[in-house]
PDB file of N, CA and C in Angstrom:
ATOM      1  N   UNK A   1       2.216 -31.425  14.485  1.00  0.00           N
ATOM      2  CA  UNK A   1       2.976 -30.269  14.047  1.00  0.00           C
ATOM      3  C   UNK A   1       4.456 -30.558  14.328  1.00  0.00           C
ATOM      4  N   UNK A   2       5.380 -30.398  13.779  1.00  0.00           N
ATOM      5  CA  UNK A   2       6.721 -30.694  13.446  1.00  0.00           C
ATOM      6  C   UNK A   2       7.126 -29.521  14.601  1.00  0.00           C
ATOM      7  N   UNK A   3       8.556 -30.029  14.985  1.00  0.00           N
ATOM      8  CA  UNK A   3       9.398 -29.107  15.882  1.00  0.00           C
ATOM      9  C   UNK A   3       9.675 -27.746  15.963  1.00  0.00           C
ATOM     10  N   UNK A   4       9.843 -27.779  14.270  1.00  0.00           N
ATOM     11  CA  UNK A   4      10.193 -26.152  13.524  1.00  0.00           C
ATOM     12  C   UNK A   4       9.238 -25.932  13.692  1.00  0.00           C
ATOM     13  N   UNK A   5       8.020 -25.851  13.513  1.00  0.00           N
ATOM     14  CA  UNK A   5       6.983 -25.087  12.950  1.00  0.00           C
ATOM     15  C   UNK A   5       6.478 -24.668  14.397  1.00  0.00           C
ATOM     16  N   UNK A   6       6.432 -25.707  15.766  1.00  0.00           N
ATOM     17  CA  UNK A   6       6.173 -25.207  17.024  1.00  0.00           C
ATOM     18  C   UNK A   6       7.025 -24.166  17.692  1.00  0.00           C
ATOM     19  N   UNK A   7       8.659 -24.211  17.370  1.00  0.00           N
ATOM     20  CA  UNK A   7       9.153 -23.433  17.315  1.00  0.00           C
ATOM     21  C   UNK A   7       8.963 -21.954  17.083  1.00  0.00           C
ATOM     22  N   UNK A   8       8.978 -21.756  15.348  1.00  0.00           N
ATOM     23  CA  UNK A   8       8.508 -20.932  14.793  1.00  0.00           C
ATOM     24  C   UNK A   8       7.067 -19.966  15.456  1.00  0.00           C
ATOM     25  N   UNK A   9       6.388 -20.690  15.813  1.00  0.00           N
ATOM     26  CA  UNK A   9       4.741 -20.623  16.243  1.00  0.00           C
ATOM     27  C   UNK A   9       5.303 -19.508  18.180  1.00  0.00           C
ATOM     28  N   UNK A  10       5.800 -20.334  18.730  1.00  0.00           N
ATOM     29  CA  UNK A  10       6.529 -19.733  19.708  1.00  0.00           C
ATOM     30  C   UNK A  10       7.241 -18.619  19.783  1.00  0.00           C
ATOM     31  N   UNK A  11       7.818 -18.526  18.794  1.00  0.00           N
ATOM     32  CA  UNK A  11       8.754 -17.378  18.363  1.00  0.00           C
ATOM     33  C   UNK A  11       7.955 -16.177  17.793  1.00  0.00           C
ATOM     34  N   UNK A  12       6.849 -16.159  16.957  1.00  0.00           N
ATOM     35  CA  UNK A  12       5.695 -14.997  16.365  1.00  0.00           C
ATOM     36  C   UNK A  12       5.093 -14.942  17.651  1.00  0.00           C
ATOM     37  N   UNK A  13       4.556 -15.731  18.627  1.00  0.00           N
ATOM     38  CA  UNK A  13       3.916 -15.200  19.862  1.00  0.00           C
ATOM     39  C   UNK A  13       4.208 -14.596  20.658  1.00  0.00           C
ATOM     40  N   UNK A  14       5.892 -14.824  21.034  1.00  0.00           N
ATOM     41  CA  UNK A  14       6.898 -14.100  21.808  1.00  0.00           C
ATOM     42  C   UNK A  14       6.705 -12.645  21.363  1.00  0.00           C
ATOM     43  N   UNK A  15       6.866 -12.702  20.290  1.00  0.00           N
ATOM     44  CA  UNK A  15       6.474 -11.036  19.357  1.00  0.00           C
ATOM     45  C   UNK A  15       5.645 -10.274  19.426  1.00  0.00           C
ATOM     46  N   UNK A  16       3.787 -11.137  19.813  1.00  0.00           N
ATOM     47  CA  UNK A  16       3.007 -11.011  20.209  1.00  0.00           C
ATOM     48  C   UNK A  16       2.613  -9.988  21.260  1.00  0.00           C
ATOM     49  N   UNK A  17       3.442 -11.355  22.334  1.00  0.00           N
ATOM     50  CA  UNK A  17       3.410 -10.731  23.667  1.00  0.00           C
ATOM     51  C   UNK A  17       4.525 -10.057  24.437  1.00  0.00           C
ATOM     52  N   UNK A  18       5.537  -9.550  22.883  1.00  0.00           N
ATOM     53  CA  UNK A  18       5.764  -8.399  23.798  1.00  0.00           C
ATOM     54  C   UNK A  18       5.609  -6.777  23.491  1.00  0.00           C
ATOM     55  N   UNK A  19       4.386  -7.335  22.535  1.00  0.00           N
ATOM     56  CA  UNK A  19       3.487  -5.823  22.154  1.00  0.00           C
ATOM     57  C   UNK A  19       3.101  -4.945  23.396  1.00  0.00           C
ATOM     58  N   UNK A  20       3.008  -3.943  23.780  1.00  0.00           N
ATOM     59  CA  UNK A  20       1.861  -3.404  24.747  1.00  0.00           C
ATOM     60  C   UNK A  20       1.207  -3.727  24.949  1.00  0.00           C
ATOM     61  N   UNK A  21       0.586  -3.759  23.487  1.00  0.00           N
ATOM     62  CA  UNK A  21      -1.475  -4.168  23.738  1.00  0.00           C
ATOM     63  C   UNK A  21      -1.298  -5.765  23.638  1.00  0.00           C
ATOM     64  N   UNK A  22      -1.567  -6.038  24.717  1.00  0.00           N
ATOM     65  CA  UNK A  22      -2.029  -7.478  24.830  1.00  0.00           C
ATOM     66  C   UNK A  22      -3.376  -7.788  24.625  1.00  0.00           C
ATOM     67  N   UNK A  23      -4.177  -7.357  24.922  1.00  0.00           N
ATOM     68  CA  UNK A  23      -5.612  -7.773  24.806  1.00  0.00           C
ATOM     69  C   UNK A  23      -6.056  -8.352  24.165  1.00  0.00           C
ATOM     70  N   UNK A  24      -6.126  -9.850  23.566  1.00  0.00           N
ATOM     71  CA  UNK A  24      -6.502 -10.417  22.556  1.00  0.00           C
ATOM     72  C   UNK A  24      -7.644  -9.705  21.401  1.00  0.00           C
ATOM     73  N   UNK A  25      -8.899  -8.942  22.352  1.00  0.00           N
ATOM     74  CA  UNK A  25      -9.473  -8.405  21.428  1.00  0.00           C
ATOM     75  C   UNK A  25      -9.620  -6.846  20.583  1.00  0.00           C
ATOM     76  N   UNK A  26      -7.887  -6.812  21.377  1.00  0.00           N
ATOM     77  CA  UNK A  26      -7.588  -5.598  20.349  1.00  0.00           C
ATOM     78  C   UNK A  26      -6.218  -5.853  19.469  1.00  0.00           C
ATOM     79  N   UNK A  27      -5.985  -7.219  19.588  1.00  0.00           N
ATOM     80  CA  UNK A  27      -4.451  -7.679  18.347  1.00  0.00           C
ATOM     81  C   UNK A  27      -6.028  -8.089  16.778  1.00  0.00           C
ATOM     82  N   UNK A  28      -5.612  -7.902  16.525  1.00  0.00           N
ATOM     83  CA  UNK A  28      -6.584  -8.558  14.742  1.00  0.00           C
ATOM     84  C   UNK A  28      -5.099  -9.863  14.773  1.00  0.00           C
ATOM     85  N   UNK A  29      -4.940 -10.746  14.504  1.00  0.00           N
ATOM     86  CA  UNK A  29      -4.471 -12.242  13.740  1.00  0.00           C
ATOM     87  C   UNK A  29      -4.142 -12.164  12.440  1.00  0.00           C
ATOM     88  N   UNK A  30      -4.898 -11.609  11.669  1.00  0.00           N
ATOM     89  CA  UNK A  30      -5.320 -12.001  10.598  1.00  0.00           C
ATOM     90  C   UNK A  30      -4.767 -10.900   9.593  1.00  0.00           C
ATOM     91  N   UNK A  31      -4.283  -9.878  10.231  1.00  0.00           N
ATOM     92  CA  UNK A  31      -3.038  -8.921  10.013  1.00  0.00           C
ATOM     93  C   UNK A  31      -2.022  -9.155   9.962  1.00  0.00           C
ATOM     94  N   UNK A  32      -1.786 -10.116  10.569  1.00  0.00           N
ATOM     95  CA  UNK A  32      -0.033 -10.884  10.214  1.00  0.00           C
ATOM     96  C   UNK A  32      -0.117 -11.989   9.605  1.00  0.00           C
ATOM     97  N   UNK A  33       0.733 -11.639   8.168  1.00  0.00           N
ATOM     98  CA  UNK A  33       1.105 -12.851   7.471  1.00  0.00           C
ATOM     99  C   UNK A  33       1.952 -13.737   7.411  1.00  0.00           C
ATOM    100  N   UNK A  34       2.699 -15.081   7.424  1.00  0.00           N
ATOM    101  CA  UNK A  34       2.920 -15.844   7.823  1.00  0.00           C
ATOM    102  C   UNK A  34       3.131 -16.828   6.666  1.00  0.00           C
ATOM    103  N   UNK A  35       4.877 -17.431   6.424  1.00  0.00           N
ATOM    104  CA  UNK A  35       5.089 -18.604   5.363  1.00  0.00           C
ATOM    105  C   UNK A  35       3.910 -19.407   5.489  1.00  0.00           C
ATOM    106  N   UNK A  36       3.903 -20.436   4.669  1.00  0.00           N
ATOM    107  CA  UNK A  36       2.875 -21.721   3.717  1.00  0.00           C
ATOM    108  C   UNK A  36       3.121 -22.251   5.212  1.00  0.00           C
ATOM    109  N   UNK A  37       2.324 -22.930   6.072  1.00  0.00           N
ATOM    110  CA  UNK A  37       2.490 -24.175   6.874  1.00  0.00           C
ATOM    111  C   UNK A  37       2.409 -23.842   8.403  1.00  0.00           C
ATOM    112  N   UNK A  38       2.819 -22.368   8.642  1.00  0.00           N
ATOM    113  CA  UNK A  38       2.701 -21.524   9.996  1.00  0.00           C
ATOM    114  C   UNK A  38       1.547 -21.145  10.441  1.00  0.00           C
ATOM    115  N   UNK A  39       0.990 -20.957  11.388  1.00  0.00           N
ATOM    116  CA  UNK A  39      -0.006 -20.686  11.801  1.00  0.00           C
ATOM    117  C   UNK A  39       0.291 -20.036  13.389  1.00  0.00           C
ATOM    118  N   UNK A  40      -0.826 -19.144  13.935  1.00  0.00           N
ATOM    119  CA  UNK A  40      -0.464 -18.144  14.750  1.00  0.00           C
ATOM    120  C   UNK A  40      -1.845 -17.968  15.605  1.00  0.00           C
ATOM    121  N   UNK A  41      -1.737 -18.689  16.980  1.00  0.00           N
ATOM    122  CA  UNK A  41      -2.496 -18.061  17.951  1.00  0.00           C
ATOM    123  C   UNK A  41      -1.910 -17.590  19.199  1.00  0.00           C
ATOM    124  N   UNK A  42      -3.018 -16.864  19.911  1.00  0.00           N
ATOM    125  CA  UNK A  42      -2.535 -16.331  21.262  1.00  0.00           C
ATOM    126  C   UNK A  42      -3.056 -17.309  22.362  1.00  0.00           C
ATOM    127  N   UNK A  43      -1.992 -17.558  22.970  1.00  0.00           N
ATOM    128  CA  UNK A  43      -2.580 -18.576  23.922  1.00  0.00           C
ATOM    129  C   UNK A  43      -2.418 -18.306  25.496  1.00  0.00           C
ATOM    130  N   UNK A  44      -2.035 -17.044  25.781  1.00  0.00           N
ATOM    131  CA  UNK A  44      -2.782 -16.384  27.039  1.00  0.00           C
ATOM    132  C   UNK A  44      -2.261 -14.632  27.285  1.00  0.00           C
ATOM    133  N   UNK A  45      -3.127 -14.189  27.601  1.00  0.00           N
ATOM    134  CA  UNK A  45      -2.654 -12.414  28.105  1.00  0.00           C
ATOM    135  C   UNK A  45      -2.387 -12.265  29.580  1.00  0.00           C
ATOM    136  N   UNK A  46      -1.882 -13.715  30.190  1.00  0.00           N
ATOM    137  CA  UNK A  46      -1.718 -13.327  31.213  1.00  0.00           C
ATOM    138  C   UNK A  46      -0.071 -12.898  32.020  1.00  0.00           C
ATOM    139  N   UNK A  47       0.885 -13.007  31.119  1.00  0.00           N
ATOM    140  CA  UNK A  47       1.805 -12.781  31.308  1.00  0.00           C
ATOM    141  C   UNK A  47       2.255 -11.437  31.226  1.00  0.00           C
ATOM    142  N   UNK A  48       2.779 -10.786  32.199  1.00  0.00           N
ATOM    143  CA  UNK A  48       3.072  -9.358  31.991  1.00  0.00           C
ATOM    144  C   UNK A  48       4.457  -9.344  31.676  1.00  0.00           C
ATOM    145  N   UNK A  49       4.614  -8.224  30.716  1.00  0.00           N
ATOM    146  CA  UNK A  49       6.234  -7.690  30.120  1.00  0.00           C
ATOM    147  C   UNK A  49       6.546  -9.016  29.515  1.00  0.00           C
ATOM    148  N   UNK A  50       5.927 -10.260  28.723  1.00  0.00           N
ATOM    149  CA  UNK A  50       6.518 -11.103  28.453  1.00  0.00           C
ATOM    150  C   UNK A  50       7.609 -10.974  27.527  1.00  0.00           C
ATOM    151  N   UNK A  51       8.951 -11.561  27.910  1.00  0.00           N
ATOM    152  CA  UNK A  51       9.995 -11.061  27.051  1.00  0.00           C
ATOM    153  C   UNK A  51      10.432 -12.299  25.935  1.00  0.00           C
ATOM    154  N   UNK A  52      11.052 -13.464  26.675  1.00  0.00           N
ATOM    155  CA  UNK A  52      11.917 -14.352  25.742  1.00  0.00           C
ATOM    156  C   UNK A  52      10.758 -15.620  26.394  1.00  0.00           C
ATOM    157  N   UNK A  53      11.142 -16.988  25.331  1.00  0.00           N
ATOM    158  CA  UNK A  53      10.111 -17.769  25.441  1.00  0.00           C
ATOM    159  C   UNK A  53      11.139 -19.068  25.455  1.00  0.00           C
ATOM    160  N   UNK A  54      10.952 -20.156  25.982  1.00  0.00           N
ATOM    161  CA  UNK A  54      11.793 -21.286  26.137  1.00  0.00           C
ATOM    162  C   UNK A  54      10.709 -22.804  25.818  1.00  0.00           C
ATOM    163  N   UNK A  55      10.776 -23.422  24.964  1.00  0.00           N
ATOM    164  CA  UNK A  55       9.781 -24.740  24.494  1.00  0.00           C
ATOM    165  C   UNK A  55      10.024 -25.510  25.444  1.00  0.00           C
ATOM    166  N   UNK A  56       9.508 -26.304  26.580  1.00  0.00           N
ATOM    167  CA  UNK A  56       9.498 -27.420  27.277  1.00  0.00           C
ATOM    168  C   UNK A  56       9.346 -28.609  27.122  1.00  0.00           C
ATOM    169  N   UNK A  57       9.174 -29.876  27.778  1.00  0.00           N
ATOM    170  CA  UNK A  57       8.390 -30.967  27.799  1.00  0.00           C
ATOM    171  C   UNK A  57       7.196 -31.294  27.708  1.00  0.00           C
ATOM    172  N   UNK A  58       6.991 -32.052  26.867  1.00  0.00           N
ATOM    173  CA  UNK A  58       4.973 -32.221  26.783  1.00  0.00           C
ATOM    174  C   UNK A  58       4.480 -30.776  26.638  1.00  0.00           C
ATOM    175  N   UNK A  59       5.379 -30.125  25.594  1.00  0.00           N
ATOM    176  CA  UNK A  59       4.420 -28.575  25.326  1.00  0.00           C
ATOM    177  C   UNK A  59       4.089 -27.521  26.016  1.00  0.00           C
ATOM    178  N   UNK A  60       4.890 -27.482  27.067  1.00  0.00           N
ATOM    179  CA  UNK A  60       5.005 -26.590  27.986  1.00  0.00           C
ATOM    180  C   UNK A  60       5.714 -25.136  27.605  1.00  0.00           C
ATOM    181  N   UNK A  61       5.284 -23.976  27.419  1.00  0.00           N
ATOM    182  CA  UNK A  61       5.994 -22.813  26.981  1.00  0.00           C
ATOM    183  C   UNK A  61       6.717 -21.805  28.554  1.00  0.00           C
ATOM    184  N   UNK A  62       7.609 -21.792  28.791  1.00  0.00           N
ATOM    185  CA  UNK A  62       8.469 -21.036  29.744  1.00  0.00           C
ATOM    186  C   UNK A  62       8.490 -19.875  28.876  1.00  0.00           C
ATOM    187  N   UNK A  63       7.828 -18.741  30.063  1.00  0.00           N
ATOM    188  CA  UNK A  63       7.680 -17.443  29.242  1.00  0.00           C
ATOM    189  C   UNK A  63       8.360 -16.564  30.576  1.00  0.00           C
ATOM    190  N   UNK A  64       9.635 -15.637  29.721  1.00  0.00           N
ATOM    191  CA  UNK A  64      10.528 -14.779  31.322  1.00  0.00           C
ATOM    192  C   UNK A  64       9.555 -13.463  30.558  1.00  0.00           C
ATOM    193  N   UNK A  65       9.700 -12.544  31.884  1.00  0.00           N
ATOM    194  CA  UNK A  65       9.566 -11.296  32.211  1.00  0.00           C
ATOM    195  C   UNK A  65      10.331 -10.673  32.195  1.00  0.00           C
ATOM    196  N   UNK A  66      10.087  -9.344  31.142  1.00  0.00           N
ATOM    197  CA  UNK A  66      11.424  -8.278  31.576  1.00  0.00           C
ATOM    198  C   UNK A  66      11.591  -7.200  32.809  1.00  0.00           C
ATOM    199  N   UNK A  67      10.278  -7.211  33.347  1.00  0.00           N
ATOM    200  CA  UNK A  67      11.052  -6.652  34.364  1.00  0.00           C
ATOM    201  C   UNK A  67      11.387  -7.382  35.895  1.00  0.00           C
ATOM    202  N   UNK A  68      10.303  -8.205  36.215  1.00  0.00           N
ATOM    203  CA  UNK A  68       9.648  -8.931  36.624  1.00  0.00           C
ATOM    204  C   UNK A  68      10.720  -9.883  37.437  1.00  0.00           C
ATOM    205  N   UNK A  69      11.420 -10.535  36.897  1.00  0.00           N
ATOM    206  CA  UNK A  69      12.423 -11.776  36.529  1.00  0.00           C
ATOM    207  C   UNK A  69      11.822 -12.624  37.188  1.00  0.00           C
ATOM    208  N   UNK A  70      10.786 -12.971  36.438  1.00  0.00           N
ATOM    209  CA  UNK A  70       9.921 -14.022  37.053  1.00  0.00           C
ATOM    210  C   UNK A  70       9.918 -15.082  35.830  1.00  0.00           C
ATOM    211  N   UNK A  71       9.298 -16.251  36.026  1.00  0.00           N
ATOM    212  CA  UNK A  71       8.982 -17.298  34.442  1.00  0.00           C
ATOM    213  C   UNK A  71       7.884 -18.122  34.521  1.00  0.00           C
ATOM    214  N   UNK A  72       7.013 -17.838  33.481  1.00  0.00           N
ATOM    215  CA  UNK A  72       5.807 -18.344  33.838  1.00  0.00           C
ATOM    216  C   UNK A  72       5.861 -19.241  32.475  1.00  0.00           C
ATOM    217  N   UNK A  73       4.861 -20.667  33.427  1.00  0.00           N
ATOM    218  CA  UNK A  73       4.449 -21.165  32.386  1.00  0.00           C
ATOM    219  C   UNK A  73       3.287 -21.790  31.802  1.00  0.00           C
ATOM    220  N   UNK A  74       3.082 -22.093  30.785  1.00  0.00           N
ATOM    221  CA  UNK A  74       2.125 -21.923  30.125  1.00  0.00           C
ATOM    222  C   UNK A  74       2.157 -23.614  29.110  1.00  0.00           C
ATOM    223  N   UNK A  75       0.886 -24.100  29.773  1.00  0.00           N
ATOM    224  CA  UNK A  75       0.554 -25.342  29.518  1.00  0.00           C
ATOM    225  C   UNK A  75      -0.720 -25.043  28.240  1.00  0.00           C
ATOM    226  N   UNK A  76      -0.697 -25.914  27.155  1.00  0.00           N
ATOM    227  CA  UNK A  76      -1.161 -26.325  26.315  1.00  0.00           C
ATOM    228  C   UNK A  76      -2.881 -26.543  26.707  1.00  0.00           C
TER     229      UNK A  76
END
């Protein structure tokens, strides 16, 4: 997967998770549509208030908290 598109992918999850409802099995996926080439999963509910998202090394996602000011991260 190309830079942009992990990017991109990072950026709709950020959005994700900073819904209320986190619960994976109460978001539907398949409700949000998405350009030719994007694709969209959730890859953990364990972050609370997740606010802004930062791409790392070897795929590492740095996820801050808004209230929290904490940064968690989140390995592949």
């Amino acid at each position: 997967m190309s830079p942009i598109k992990i990017v991109s992918c990072v950026l709709v999850a950020g959005l994700l998770l900073s819904l209320k409802v986190i619960a994976q099995s109460e978001l539907d996926l398949a409700d949000i549509r998405l350009p030719p080439g994007l694709a969209i999963e959730i890859w953990t509910d364990e972050v609370p208030n997740a606010r802004s998202m930062a791409l790392g090394a070897n795929g590492t996602v740095f996820v801050g908290t808004r209230r929290d000011g904490r940064v968690y991260a989140v390995v592949p």
